[in-house]
Structures are given as structure tokens and as C-alpha cells.
PDB file of N, CA and C in Angstrom:
ATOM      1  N   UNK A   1     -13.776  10.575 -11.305  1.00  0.00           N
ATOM      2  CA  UNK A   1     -13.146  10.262 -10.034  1.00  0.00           C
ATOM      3  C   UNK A   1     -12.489   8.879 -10.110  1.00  0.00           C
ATOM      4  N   UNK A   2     -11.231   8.293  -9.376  1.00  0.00           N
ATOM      5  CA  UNK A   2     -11.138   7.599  -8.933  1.00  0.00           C
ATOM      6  C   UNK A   2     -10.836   6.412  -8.887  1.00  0.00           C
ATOM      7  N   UNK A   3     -11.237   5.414  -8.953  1.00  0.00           N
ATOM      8  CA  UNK A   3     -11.212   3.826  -8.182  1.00  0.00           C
ATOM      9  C   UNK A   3     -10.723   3.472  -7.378  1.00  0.00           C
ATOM     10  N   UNK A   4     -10.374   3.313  -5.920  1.00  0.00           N
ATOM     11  CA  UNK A   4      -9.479   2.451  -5.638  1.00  0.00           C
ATOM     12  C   UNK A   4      -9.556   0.747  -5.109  1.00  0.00           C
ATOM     13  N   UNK A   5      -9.096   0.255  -5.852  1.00  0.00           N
ATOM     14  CA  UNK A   5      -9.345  -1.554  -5.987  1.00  0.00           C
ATOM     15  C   UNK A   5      -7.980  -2.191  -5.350  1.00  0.00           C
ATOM     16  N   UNK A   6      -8.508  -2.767  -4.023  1.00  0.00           N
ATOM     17  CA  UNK A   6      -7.520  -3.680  -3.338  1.00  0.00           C
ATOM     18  C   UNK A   6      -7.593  -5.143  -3.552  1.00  0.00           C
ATOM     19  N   UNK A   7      -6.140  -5.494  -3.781  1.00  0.00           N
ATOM     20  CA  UNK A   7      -5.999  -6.340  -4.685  1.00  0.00           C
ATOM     21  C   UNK A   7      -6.031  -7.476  -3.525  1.00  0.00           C
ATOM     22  N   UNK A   8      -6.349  -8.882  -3.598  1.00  0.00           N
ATOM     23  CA  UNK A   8      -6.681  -9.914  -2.503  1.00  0.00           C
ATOM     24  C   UNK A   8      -4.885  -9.930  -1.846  1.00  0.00           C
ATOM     25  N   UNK A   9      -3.990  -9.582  -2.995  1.00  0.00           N
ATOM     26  CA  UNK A   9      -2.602  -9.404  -2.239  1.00  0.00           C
ATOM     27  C   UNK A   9      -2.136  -8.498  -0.722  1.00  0.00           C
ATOM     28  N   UNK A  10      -3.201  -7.247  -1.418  1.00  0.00           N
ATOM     29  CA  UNK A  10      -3.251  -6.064  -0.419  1.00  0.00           C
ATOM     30  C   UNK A  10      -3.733  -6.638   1.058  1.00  0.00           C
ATOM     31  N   UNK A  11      -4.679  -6.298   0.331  1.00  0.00           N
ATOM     32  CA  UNK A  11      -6.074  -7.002   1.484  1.00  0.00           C
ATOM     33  C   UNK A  11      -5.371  -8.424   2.511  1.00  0.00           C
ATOM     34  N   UNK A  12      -4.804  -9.165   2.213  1.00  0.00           N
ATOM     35  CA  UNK A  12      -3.914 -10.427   2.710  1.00  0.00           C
ATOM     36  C   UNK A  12      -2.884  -9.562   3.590  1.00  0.00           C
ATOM     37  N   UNK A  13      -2.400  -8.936   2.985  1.00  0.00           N
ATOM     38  CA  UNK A  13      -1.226  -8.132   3.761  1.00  0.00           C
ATOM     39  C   UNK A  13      -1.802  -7.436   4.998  1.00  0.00           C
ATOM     40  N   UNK A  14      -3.007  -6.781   4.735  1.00  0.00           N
ATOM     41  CA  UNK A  14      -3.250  -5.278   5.976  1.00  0.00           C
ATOM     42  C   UNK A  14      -3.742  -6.531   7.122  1.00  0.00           C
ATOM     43  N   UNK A  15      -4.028  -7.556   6.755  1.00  0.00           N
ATOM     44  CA  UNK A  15      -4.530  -8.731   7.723  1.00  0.00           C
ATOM     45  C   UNK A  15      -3.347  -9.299   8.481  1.00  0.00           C
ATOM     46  N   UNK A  16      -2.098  -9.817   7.782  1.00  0.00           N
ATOM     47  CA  UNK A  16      -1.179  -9.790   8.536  1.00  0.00           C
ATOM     48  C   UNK A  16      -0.517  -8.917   9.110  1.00  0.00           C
ATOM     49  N   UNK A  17      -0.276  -7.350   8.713  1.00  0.00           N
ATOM     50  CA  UNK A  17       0.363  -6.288   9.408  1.00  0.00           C
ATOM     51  C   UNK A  17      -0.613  -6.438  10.594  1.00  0.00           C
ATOM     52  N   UNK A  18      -1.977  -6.668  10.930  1.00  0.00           N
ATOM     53  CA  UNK A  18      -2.660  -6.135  11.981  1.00  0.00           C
ATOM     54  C   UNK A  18      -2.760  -7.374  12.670  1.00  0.00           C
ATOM     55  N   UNK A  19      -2.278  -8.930  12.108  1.00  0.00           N
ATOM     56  CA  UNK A  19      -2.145  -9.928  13.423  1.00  0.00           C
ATOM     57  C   UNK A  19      -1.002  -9.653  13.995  1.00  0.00           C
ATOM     58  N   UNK A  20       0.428  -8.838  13.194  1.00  0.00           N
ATOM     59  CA  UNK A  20       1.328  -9.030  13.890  1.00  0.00           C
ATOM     60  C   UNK A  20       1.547  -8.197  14.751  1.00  0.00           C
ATOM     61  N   UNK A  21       1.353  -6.838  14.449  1.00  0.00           N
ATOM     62  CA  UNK A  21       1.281  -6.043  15.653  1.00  0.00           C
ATOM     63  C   UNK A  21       0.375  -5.948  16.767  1.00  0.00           C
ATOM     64  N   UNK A  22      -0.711  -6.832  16.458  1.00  0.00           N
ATOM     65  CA  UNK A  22      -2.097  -6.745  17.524  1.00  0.00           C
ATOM     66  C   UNK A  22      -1.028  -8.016  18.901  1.00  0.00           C
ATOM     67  N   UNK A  23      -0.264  -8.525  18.584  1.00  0.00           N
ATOM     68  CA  UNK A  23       0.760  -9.641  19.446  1.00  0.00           C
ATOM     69  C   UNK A  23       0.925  -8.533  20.496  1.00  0.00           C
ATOM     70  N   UNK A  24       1.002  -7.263  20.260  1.00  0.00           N
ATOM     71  CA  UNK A  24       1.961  -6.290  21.088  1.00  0.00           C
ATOM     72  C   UNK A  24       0.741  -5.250  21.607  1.00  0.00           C
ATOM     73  N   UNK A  25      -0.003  -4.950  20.562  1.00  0.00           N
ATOM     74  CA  UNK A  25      -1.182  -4.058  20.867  1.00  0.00           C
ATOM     75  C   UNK A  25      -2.632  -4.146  20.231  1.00  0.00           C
ATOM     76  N   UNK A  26      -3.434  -4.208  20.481  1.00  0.00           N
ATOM     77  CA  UNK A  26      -4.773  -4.298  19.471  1.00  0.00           C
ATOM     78  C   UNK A  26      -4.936  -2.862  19.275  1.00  0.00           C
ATOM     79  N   UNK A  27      -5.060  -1.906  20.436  1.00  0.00           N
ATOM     80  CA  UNK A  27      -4.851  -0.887  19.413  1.00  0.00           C
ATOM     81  C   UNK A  27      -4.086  -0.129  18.272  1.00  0.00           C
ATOM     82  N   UNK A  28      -2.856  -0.542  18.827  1.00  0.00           N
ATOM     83  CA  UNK A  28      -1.943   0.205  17.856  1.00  0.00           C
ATOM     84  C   UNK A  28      -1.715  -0.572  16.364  1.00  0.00           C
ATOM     85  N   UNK A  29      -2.477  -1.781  16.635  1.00  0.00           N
ATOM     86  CA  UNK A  29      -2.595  -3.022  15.229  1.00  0.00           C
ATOM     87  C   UNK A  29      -3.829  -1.991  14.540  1.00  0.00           C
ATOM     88  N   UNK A  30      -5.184  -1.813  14.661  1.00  0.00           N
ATOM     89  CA  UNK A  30      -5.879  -0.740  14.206  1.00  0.00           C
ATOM     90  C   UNK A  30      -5.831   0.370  13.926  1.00  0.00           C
ATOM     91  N   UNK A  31      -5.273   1.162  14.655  1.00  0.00           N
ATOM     92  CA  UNK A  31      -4.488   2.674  14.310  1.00  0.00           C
ATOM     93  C   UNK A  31      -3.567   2.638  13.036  1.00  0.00           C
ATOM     94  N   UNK A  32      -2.794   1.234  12.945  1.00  0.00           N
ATOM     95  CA  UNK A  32      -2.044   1.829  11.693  1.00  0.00           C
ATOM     96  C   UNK A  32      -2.867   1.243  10.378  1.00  0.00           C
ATOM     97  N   UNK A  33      -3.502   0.328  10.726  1.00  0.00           N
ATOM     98  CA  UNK A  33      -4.508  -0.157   9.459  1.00  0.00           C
ATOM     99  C   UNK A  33      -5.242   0.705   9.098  1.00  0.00           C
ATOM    100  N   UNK A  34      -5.791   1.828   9.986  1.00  0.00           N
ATOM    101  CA  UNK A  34      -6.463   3.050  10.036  1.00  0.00           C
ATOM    102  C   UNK A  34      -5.973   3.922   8.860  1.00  0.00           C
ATOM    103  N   UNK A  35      -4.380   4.113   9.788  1.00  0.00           N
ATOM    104  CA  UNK A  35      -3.362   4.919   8.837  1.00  0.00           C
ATOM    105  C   UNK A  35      -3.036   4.727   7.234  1.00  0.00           C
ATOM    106  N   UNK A  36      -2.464   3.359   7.418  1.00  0.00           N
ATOM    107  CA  UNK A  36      -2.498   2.952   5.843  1.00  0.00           C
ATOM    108  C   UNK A  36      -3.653   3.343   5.109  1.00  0.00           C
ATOM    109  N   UNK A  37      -4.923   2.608   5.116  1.00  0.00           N
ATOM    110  CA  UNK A  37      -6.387   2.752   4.546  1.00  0.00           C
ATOM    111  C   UNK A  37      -6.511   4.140   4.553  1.00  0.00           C
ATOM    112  N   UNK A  38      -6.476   5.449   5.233  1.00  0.00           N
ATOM    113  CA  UNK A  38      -6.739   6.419   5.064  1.00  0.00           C
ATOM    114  C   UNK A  38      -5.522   7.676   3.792  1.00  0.00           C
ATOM    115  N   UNK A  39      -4.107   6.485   4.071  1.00  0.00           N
ATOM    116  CA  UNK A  39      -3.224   7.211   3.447  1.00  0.00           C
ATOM    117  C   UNK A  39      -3.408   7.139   2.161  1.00  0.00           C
ATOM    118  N   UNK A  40      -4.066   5.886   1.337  1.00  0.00           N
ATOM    119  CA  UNK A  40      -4.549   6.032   0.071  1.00  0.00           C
ATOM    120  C   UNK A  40      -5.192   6.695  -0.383  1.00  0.00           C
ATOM    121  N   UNK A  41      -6.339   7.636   0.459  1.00  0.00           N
ATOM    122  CA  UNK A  41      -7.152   8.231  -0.214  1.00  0.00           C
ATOM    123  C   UNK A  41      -6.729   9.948  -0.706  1.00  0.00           C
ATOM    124  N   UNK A  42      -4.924  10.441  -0.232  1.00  0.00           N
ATOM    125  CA  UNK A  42      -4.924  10.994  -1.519  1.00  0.00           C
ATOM    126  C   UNK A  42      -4.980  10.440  -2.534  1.00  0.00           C
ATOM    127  N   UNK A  43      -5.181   9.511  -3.391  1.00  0.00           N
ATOM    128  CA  UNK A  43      -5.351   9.060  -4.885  1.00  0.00           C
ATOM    129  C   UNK A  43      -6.136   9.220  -5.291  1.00  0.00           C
ATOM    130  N   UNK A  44      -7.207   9.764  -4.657  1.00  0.00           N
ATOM    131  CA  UNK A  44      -8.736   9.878  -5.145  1.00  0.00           C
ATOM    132  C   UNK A  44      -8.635  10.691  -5.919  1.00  0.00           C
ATOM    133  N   UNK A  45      -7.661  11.867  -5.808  1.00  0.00           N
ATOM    134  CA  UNK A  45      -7.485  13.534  -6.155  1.00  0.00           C
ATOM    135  C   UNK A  45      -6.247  13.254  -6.855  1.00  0.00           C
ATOM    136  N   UNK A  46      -5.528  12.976  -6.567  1.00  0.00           N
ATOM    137  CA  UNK A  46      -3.842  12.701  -7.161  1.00  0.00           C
ATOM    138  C   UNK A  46      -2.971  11.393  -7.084  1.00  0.00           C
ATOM    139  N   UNK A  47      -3.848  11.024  -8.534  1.00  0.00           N
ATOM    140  CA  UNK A  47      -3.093   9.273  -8.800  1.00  0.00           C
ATOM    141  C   UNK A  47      -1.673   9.187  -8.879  1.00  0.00           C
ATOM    142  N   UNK A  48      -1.246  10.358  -9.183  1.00  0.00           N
ATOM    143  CA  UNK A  48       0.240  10.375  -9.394  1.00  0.00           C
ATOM    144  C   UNK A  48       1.210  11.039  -8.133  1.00  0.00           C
ATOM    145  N   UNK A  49       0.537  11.106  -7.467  1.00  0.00           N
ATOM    146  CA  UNK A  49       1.185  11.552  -5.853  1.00  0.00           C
ATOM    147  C   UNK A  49       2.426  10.696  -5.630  1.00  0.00           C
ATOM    148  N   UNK A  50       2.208   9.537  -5.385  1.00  0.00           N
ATOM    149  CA  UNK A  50       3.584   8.811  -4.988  1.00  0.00           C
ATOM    150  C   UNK A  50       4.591   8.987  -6.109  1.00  0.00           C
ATOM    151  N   UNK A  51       5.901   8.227  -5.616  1.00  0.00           N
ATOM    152  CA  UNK A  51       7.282   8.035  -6.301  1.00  0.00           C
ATOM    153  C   UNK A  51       7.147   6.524  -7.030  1.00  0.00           C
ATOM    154  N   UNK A  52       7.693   6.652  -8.079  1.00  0.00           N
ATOM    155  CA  UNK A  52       8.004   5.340  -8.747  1.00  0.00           C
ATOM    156  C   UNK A  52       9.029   4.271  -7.829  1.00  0.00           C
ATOM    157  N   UNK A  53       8.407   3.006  -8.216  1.00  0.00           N
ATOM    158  CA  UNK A  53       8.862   2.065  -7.465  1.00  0.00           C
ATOM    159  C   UNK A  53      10.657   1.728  -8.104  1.00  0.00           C
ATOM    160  N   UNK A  54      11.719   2.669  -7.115  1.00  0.00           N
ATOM    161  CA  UNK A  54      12.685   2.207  -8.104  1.00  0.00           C
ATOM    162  C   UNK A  54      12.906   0.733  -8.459  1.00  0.00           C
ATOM    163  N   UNK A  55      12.668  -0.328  -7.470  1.00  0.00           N
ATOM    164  CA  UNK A  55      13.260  -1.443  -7.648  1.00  0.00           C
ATOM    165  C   UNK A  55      11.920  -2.198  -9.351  1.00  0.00           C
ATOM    166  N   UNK A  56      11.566  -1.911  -9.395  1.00  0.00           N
ATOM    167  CA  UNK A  56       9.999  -2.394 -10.142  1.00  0.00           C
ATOM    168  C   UNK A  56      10.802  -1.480 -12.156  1.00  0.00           C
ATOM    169  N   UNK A  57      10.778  -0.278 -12.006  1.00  0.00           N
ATOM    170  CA  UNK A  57      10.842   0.617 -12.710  1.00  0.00           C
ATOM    171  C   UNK A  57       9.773   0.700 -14.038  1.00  0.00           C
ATOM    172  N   UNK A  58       8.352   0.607 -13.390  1.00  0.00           N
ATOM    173  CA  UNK A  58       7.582   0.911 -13.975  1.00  0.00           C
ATOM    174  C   UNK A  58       6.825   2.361 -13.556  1.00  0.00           C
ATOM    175  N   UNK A  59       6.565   3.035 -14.234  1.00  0.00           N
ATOM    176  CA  UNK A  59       6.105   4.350 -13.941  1.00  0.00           C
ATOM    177  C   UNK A  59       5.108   4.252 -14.269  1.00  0.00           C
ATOM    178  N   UNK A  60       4.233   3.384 -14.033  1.00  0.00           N
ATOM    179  CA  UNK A  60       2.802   3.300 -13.698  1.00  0.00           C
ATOM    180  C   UNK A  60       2.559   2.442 -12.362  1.00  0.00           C
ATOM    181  N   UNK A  61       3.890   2.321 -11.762  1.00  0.00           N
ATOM    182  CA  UNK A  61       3.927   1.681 -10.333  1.00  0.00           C
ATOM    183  C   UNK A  61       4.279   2.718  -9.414  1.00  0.00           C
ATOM    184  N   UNK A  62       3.796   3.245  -8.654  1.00  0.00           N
ATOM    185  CA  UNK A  62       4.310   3.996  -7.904  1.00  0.00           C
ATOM    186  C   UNK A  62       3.797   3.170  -6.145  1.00  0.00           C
ATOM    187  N   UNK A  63       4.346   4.500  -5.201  1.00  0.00           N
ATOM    188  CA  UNK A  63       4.238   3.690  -3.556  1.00  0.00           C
ATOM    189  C   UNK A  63       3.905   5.350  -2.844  1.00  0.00           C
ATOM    190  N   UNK A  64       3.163   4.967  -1.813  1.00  0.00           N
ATOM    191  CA  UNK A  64       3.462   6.313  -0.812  1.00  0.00           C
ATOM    192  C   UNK A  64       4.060   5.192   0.493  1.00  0.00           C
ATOM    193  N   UNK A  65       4.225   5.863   1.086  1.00  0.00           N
ATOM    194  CA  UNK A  65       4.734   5.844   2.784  1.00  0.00           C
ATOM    195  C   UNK A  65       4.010   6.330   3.370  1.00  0.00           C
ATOM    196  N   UNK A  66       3.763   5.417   4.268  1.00  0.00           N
ATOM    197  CA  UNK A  66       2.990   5.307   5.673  1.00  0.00           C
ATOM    198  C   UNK A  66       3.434   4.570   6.809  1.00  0.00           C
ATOM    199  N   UNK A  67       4.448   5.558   7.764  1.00  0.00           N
ATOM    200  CA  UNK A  67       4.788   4.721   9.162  1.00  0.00           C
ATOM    201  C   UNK A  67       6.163   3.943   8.219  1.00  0.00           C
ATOM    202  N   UNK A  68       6.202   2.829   8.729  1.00  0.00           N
ATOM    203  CA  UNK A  68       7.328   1.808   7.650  1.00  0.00           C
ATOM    204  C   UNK A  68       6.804   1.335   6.860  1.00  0.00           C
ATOM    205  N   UNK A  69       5.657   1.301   6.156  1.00  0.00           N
ATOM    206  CA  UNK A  69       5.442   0.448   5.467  1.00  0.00           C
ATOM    207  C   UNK A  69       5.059   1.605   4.043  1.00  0.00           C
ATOM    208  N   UNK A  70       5.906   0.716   2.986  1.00  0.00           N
ATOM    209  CA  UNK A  70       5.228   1.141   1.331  1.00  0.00           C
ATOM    210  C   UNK A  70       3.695   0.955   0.761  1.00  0.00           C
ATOM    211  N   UNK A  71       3.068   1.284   0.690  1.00  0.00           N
ATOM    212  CA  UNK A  71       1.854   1.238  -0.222  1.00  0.00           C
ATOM    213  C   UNK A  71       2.004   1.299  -1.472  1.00  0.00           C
ATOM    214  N   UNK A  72       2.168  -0.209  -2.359  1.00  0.00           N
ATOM    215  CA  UNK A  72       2.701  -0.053  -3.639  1.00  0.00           C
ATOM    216  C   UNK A  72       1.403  -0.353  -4.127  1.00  0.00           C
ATOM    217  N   UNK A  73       1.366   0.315  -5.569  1.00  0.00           N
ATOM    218  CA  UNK A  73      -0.003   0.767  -6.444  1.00  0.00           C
ATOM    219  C   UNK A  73       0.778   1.058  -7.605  1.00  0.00           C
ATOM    220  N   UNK A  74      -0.675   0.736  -8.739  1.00  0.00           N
ATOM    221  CA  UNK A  74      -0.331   0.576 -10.236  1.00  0.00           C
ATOM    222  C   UNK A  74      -1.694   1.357 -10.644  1.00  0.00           C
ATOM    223  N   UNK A  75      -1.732   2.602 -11.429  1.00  0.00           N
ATOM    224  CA  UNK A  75      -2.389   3.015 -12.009  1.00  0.00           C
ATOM    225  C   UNK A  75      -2.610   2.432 -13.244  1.00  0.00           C
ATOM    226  N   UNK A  76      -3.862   2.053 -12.864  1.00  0.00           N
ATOM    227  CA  UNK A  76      -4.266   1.333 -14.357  1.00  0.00           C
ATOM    228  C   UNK A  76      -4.644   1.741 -15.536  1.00  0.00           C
ATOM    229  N   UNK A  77      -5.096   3.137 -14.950  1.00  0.00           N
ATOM    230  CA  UNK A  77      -6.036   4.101 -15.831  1.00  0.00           C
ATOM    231  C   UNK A  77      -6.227   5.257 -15.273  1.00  0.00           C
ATOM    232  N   UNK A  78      -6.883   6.594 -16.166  1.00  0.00           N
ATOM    233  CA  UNK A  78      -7.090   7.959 -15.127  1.00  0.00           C
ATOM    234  C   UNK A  78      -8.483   7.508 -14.385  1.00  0.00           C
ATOM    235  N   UNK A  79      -9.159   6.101 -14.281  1.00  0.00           N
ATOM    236  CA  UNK A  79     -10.198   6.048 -13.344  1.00  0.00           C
ATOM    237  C   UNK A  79      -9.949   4.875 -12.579  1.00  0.00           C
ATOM    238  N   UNK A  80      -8.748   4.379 -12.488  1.00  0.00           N
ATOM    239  CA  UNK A  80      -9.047   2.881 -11.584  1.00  0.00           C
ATOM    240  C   UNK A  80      -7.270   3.082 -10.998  1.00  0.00           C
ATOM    241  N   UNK A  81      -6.984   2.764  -9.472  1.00  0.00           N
ATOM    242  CA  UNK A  81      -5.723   2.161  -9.282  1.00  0.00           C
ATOM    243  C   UNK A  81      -6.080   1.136  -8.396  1.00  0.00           C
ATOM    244  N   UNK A  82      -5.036   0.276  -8.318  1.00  0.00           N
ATOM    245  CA  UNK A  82      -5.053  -1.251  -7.805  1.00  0.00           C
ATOM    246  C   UNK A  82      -3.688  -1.133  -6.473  1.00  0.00           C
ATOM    247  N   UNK A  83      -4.080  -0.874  -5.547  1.00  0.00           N
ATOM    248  CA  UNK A  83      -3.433  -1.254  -4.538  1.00  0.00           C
ATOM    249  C   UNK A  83      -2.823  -2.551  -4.781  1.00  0.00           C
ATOM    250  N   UNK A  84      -1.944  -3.137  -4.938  1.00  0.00           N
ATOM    251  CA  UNK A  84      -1.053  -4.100  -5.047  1.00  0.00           C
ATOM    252  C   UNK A  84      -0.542  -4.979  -4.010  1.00  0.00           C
ATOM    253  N   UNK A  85      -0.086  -3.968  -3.104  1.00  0.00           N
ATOM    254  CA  UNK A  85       0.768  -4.995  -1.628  1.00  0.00           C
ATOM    255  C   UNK A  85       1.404  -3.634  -0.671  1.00  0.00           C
ATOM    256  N   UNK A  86       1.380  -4.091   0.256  1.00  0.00           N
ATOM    257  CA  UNK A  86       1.576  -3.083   1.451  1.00  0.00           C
ATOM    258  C   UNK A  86       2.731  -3.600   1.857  1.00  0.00           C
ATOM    259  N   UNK A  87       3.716  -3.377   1.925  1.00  0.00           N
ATOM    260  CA  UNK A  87       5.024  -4.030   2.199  1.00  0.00           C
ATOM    261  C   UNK A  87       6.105  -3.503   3.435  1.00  0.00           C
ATOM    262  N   UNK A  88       6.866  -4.289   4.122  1.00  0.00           N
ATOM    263  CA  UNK A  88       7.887  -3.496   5.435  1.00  0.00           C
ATOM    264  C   UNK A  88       8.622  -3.113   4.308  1.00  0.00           C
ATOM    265  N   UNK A  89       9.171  -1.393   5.251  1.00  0.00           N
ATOM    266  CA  UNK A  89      10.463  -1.216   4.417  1.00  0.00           C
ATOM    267  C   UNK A  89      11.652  -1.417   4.739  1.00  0.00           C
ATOM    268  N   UNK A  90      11.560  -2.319   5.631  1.00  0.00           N
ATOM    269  CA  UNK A  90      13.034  -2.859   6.306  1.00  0.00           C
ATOM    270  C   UNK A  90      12.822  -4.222   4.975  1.00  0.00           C
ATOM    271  N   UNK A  91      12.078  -4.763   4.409  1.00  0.00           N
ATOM    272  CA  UNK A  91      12.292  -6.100   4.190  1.00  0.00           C
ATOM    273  C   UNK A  91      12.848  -6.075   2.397  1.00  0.00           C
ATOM    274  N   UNK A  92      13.425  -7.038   2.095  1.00  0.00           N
ATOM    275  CA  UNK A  92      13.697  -6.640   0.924  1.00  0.00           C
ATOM    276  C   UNK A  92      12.189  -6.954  -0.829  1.00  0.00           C
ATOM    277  N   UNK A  93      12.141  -6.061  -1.339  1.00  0.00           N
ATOM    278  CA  UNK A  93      11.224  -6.227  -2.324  1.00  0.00           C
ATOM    279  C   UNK A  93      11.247  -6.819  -3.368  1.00  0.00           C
ATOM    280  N   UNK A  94      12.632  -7.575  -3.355  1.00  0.00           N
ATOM    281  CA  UNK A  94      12.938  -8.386  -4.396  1.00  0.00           C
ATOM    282  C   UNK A  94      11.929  -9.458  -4.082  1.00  0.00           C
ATOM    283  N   UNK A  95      12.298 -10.177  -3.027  1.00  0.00           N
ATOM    284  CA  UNK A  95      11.362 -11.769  -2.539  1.00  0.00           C
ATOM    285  C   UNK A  95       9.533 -11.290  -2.763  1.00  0.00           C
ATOM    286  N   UNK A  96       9.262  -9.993  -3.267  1.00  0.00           N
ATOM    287  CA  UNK A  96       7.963 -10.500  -3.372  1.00  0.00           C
ATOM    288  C   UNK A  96       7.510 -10.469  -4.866  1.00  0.00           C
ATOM    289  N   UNK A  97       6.414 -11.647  -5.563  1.00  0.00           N
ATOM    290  CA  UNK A  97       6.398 -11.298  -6.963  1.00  0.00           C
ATOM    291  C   UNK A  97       5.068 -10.291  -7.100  1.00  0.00           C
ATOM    292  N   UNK A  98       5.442  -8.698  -7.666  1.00  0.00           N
ATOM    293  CA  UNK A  98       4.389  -7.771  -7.848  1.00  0.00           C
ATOM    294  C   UNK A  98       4.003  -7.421  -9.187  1.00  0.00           C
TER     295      UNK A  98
END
């Protein structure tokens, strides 16, 4: 089975997605942290589910979608992936180093 390991990048991120939207709603700041966190766990079953990160072009980087935001991940191995960074997809992915 498995791994999934959030990286202190990740983890930093789902903290700011949920101060910034909690400005507007506390629930709807939880609901999507909900969303995200739950959308990873197809990987448990299918590491290779997402699309390769075109801008990255590593094919051991892939992302799913959730709501606007990318869930970018690097399979490290057939037992470990590393959540990486949770990113807007309005924003550009160049400015972040992954």
C-alpha cells in the first residue's frame, strides 16, 4: 500500500488556503481543506491517477484537481508519494520553486 507524506510545503499551503478563505467563511475554509485532504486519497489505490505537471515535465510529478486548486505530487516510489504544494490555478507556477 501506499504512503502518503505531506511535505511541510503542503502542509504550509492547506494552512494558508484555509486562513484565506475562513476571511469569508469558516465553514467553507474547512469544507475545502476537507475536499483537498480527501481528494488525495485516490493515491492510495492509483499513484498514477493524476496528469503530469506540464509546466515541471517530470513524469514522476503529476497533480489532480480539486475545486481551483492543483494538488501537485511526486511519486517517489510504488510505496511512498510526497504531496509537494497545493497551488491556485489562476496563479502562475512558474514563481513557485517545486
Amino acid at each position: 500500500m501506499v504512503q502518503i507524506n505531506w511535505t511541510l510545503q503542503a502542509t504550509s499551503d492547506l494552512k494558508d488556503i484555509a486562513e484565506y478563505i475562513s476571511k469569508d467563511s469558516k465553514k467553507y475554509a474547512k469544507l475545502q481543506i476537507v475536499r483537498i485532504r480527501f481528494r488525495t486519497k485516490i493515491l492510495l489505490s492509483q499513484p498514477y491517477s493524476g496528469k503530469t505537471v506540464s509546466e515541471i515535465g517530470n513524469k514522476n510529478i503529476c497533480e489532480l484537481i480539486e475545486g481551483n486548486y492543483r494538488i501537485i505530487y511526486k511519486v517517489v516510489n510504488d510505496s511512498r508519494i510526497d504531496i509537494l504544494t497545493i497551488h491556485h490555478s489562476a496563479r502562475d507556477l512558474h514563481s513557485r520553486n517545486i
